[in-house]
Protein backbone atom coordinates (compact mmCIF):
# COMPACT_ATOMS: atom_id res chain seq x y z
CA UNK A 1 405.82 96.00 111.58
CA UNK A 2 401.97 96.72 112.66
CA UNK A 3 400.04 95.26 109.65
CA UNK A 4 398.09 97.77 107.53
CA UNK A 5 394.42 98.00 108.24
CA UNK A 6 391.34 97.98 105.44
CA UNK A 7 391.74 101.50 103.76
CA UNK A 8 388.50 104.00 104.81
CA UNK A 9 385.35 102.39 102.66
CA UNK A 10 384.97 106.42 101.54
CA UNK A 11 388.47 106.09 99.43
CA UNK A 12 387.81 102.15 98.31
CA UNK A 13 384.11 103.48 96.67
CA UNK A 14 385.78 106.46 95.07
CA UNK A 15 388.41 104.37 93.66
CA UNK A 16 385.73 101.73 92.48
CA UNK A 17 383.51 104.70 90.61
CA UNK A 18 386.85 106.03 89.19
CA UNK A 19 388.11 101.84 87.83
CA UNK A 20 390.68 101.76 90.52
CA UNK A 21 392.24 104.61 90.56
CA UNK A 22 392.49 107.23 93.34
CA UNK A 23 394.83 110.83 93.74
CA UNK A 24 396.80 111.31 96.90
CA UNK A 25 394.58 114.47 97.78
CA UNK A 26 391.47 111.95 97.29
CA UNK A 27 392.87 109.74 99.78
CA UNK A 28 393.90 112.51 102.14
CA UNK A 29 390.07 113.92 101.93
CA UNK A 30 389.19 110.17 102.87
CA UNK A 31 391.45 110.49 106.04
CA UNK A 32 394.29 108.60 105.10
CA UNK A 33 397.61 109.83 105.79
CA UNK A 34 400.30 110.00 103.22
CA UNK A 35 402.34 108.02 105.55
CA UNK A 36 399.63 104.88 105.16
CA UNK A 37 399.59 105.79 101.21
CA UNK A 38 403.39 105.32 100.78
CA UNK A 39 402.92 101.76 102.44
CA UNK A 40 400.56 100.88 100.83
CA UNK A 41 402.44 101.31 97.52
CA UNK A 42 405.56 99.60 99.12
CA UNK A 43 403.68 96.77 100.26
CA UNK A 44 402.45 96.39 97.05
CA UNK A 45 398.75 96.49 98.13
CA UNK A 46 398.77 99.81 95.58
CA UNK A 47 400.63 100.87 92.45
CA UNK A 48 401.53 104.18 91.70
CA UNK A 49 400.62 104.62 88.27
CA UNK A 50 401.56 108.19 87.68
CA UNK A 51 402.63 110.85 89.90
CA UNK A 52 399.96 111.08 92.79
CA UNK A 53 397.87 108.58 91.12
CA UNK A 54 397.84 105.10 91.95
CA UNK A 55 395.90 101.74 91.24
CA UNK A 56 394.35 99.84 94.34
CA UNK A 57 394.37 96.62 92.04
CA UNK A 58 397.82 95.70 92.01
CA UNK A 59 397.27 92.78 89.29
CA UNK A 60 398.91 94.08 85.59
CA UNK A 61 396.00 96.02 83.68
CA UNK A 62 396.67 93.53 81.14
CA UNK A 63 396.33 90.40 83.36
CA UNK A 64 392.96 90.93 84.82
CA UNK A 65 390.64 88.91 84.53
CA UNK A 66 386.87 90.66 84.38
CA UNK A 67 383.80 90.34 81.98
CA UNK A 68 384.47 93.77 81.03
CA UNK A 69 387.86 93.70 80.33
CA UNK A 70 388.46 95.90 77.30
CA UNK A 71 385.78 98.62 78.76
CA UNK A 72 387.81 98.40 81.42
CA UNK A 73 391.24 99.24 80.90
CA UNK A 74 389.40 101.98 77.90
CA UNK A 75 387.79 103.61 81.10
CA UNK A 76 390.61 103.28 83.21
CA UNK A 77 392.88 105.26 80.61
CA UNK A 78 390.25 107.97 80.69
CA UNK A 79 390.19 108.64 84.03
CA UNK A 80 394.19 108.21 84.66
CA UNK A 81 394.06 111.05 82.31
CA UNK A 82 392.18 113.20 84.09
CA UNK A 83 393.45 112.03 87.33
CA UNK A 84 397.33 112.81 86.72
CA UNK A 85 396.72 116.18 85.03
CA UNK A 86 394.38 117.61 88.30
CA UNK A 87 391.36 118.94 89.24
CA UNK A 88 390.52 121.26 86.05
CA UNK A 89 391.81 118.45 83.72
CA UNK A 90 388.80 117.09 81.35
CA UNK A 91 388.77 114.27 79.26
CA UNK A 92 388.56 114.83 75.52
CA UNK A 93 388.15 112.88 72.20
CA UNK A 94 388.17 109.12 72.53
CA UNK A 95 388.56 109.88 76.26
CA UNK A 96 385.87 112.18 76.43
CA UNK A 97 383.89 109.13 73.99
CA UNK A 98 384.34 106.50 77.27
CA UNK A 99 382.70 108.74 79.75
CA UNK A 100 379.57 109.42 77.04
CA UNK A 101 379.95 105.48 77.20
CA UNK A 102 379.46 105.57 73.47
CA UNK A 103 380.46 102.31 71.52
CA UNK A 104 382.77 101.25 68.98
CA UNK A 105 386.34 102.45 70.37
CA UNK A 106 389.47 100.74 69.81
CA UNK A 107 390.17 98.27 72.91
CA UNK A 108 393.28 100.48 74.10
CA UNK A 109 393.22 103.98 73.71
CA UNK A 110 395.74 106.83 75.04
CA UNK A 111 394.69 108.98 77.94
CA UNK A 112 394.37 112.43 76.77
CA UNK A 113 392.92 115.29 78.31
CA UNK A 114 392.75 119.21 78.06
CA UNK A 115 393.71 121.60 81.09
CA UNK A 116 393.26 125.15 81.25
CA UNK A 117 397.38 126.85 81.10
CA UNK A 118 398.85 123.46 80.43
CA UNK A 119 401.82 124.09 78.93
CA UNK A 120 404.18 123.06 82.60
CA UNK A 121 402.19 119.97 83.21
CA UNK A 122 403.47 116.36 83.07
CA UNK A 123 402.79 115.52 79.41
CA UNK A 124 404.66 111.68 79.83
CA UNK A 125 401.47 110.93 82.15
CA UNK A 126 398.68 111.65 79.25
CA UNK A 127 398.19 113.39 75.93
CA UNK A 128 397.57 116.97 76.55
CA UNK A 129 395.17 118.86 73.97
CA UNK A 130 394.65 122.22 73.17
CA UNK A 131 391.23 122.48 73.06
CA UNK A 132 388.96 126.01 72.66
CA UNK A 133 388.07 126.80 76.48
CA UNK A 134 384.47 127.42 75.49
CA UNK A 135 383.82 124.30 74.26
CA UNK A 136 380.30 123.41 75.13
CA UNK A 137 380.27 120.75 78.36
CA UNK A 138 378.62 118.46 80.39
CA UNK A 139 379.19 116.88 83.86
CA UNK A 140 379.64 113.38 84.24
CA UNK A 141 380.96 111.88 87.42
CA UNK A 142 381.99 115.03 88.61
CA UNK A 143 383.97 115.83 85.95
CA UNK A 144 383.37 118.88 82.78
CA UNK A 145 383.27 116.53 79.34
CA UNK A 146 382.82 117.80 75.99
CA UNK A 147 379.30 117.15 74.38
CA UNK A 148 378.76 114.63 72.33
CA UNK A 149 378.89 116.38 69.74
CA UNK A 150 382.37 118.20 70.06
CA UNK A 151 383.63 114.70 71.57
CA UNK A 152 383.00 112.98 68.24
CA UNK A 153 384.25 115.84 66.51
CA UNK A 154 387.79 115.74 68.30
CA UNK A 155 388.03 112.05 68.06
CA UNK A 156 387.10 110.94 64.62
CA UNK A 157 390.08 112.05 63.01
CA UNK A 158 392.18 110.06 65.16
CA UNK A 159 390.46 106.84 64.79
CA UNK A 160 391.13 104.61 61.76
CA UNK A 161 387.61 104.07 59.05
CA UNK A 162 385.76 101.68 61.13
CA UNK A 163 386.12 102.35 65.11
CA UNK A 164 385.51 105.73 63.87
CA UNK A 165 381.77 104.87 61.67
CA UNK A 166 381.47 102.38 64.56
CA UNK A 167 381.16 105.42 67.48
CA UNK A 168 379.09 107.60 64.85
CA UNK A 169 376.60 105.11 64.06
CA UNK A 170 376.50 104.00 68.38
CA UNK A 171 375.82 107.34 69.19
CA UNK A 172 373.01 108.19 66.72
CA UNK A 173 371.75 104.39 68.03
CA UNK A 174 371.60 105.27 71.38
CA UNK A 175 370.06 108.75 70.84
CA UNK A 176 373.02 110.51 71.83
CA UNK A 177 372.93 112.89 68.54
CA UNK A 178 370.82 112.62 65.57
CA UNK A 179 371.05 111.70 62.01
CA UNK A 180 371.32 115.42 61.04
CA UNK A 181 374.06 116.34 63.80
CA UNK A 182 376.47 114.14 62.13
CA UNK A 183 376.86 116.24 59.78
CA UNK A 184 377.11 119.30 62.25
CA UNK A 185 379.67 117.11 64.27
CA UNK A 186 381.56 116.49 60.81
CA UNK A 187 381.62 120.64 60.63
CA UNK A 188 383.09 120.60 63.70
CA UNK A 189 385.58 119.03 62.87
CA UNK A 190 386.76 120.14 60.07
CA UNK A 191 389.97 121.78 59.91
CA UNK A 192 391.48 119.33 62.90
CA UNK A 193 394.72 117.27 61.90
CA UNK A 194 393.78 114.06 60.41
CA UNK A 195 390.13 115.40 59.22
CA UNK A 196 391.15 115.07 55.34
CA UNK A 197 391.35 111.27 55.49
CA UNK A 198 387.59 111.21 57.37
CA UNK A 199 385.28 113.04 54.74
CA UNK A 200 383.87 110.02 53.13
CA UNK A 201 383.35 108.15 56.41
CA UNK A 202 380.47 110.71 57.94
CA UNK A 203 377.96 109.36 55.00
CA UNK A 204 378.71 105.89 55.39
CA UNK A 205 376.99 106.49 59.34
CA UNK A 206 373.47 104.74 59.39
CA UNK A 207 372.82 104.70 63.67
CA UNK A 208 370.29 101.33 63.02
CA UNK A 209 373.59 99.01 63.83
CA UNK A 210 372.77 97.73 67.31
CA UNK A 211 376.45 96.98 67.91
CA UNK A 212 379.94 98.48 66.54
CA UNK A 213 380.31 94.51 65.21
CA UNK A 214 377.12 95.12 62.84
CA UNK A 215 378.91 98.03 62.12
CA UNK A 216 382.15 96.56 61.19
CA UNK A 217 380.03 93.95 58.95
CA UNK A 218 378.43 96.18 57.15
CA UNK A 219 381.14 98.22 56.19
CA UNK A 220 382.41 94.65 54.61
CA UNK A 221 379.53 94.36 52.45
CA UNK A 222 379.77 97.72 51.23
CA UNK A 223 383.64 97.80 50.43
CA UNK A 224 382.39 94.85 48.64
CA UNK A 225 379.83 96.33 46.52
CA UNK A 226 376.57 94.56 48.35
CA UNK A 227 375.29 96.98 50.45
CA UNK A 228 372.20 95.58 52.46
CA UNK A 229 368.97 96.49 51.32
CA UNK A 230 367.82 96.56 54.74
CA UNK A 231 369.12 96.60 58.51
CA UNK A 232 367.34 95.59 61.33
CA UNK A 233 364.48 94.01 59.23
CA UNK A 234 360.97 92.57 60.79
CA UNK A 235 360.76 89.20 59.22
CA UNK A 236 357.92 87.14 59.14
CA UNK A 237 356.66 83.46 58.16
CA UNK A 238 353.75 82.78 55.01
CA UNK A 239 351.23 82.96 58.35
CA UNK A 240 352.88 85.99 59.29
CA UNK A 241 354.33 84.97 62.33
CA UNK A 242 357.19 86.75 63.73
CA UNK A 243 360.83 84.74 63.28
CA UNK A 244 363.26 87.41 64.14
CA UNK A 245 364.84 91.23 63.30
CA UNK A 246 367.56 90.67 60.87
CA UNK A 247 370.86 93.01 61.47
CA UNK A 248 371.47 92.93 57.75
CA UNK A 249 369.59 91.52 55.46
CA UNK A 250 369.03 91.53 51.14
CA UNK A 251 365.85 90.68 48.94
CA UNK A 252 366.28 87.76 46.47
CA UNK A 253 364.79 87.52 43.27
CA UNK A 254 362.97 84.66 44.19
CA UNK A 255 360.80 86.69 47.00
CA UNK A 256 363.18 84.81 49.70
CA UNK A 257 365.53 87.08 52.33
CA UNK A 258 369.22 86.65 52.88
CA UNK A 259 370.29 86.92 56.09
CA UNK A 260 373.63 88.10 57.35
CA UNK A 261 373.39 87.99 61.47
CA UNK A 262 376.55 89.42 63.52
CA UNK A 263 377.08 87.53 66.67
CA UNK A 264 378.49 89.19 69.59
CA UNK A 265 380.50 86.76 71.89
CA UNK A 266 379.31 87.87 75.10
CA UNK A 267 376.09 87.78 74.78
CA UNK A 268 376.00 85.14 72.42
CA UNK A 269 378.00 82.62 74.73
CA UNK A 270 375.29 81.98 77.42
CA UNK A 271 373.20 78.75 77.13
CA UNK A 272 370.45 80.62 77.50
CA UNK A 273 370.70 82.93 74.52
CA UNK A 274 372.75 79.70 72.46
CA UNK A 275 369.42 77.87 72.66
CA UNK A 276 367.00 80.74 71.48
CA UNK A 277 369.34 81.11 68.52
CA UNK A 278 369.29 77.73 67.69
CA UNK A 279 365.52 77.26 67.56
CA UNK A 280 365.14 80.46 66.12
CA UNK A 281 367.42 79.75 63.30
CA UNK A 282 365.96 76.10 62.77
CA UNK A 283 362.63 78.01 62.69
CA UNK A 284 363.56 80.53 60.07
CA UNK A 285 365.40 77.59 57.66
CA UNK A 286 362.69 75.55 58.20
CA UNK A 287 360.35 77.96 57.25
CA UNK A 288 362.30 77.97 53.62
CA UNK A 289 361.72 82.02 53.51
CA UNK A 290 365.45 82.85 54.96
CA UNK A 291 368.95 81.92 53.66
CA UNK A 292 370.88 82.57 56.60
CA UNK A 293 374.75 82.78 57.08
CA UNK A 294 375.83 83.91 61.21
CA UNK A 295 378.96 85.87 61.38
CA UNK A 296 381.48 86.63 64.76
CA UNK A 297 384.03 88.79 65.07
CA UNK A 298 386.94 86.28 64.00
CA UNK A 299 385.36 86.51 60.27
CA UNK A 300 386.71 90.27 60.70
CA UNK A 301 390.04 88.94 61.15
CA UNK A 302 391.80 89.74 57.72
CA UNK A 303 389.66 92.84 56.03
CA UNK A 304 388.45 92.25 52.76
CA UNK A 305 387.48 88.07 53.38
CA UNK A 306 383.75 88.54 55.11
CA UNK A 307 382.45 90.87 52.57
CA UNK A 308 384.32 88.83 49.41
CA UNK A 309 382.61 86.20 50.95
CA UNK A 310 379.07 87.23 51.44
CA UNK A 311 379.29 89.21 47.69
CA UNK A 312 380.10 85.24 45.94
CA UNK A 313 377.31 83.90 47.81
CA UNK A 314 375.01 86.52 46.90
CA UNK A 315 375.82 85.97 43.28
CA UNK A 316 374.98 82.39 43.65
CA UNK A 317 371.41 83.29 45.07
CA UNK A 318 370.89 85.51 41.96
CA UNK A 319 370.91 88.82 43.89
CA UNK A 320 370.88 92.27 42.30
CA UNK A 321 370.67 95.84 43.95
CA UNK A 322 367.67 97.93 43.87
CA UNK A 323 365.24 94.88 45.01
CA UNK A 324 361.75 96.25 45.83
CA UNK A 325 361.39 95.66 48.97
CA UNK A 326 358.01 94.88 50.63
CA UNK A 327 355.97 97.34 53.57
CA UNK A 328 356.92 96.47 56.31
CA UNK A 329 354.35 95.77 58.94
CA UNK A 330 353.80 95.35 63.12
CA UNK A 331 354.34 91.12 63.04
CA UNK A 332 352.27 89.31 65.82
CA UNK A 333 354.24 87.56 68.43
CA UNK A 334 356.85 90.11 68.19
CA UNK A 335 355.99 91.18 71.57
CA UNK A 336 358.80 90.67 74.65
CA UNK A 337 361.38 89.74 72.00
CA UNK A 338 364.78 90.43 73.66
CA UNK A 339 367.10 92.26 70.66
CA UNK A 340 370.72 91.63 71.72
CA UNK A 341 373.34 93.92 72.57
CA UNK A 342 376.77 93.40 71.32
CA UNK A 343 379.80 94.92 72.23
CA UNK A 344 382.75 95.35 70.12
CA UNK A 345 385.66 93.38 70.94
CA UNK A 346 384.80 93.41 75.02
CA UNK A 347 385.25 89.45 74.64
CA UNK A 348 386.14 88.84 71.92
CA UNK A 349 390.64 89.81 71.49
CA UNK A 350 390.35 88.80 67.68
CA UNK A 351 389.37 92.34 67.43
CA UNK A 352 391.33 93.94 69.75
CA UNK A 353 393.11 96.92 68.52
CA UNK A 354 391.28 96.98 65.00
């Protein structure tokens, strides 16, 4: 048998902008023949991943090995969604949440999507919703999503307490909605199944979290009755000097700062960054004006422990609520300072699926 040549570069890039995946009318448009697509598939060079849909990476989703694993196979579910269910298919909730590339999702979701006059298509491919047709949109890579706003609304009450705060607070931190459209979003959504269960999450949003993991932490502390006086908090030596933005931090009696820092793993893991944390936290304890205690996702690992934890040790250091909490003020030497972003769970599997 004549070996296969390369597939047309046209159908490899559109597969690469849609994570792997490609429709048999895609290919055809790229000028392959149906004929070349079937061998493909029985070669094994391509997986057929749902009727007319297939995968050009033939390694097991769950096998691969990439730096963005978990974003990934999230984004890849999105678009197999859309993909199997045709043209006028559009992605919606958590789906709809990936192509906003807003933060904080669980590290598998379902593909689910809404199509105009659904009710004969293939629902063992994807979740089909019935959505309200005039549902405000937006185009992203070609395809009609859902605002922001109405995504949010459609997915929060199908996420569990804290992936669902964790996507609220990204996309108020990213400037994808404001402070005061949370509460429109939360509008929106009432009435959907599951919204009962949600009402007291919407307050608990803050948007200052600079990861879903500082989101995830802080809901810790409060569960455990020691909210943090203050997120993302300039701190500064006796000169004045900047040391470093805490993600969470709480005023002691004795004029000194407790600081709770959540370390992502990616970003965290590079020598680079390793040695900037270490001299900045030998800085900051040498300095005698920080307690500091560093935190990773593993602490998450059975709910309840991190924030029973950091509520004993705050006891110890004499803390109370409602500490006064000094003006905050532009620190010298703050300039050029790099403020890491984390992302929830990408490498890090101890909290994959929570």
């Amino acid at each position: 048998m004549r070996p296969l040549s390369p597939p047309p570069t046209r159908a490899l890039d559109l597969a690469r902008s849609q994570d792997g995946l490609i429709t048999t009318a895609q290919c055809e448009a790229a000028g392959m023949t149906r004929t070349r697509l079937a061998r493909m598939a029985g070669q094994g060079r391509w997986v057929r991943v749902a009727p007319g849909v297939y995968d050009t990476d033939p390694v097991p989703v769950d096998h691969r090995e990439r730096p963005d694993f978990f974003d990934h196979r999230r984004r890849r579910a999105a678009w197999r969604a859309v993909l199997a269910l045709g043209p006028n298919a559009m992605p919606v909730g958590q789906c709809a949440l990936v192509f906003h590339d807003v933060r904080g999702l669980p590290t598998r979701i379902a593909p689910e999507a809404s199509v105009p006059g659904s009710a004969r298509l293939p629902r063992d491919v994807a979740i089909v919703r019935q959505y309200d047709p005039t549902t405000p949109t937006v185009l992203i890579a070609g395809r009609k999503v859902p605002t922001v706003l109405h995504a949010l609304a459609q997915a929060v009450p199908t996420l569990d307490r804290r992936h669902a705060v964790a996507v609220l607070d990204n996309a108020v931190h990213q400037g994808l909605i404001t402070r005061a459209e949370v509460e429109r979003a939360h509008d929106l959504a009432r009435g959907r199944r599951g919204v009962e269960r949600t009402h007291d999450w919407w307050r608990l949003v803050d948007g200052r979290a600079e990861s879903p993991l500082e989101t995830a932490v802080r809901l810790e502390c409060v569960d455990a009755d020691v909210p943090p006086d203050d997120l993302q908090r300039v701190l500064v030596d006796r000169r004045g000097i900047f040391l470093g933005r805490g993600d969470m931090v709480w005023r002691l009696p004795d004029g000194r700062w407790f600081w709770l820092e959540a370390d992502g793993s990616d970003v965290h893991a590079a020598p680079a960054a390793l040695y900037d944390d270490r001299r900045r936290q030998n800085a900051l304890v040498a300095d005698g004006s920080v307690v500091m205690q560093r935190v990773t996702g593993r602490d998450l690992r059975v709910p309840g422990t991190l924030g029973r934890e950091v509520a004993a040790r705050l006891r110890r250091l004499g803390w109370t609520p409602g500490q006064q909490l000094p003006q905050v003020t532009k620190a010298p030497f703050e300039h050029g300072i790099r403020i890491a972003q984390h992302r929830f769970g990408d490498t890090d599997p101890v909290l994959e699926g929570g």
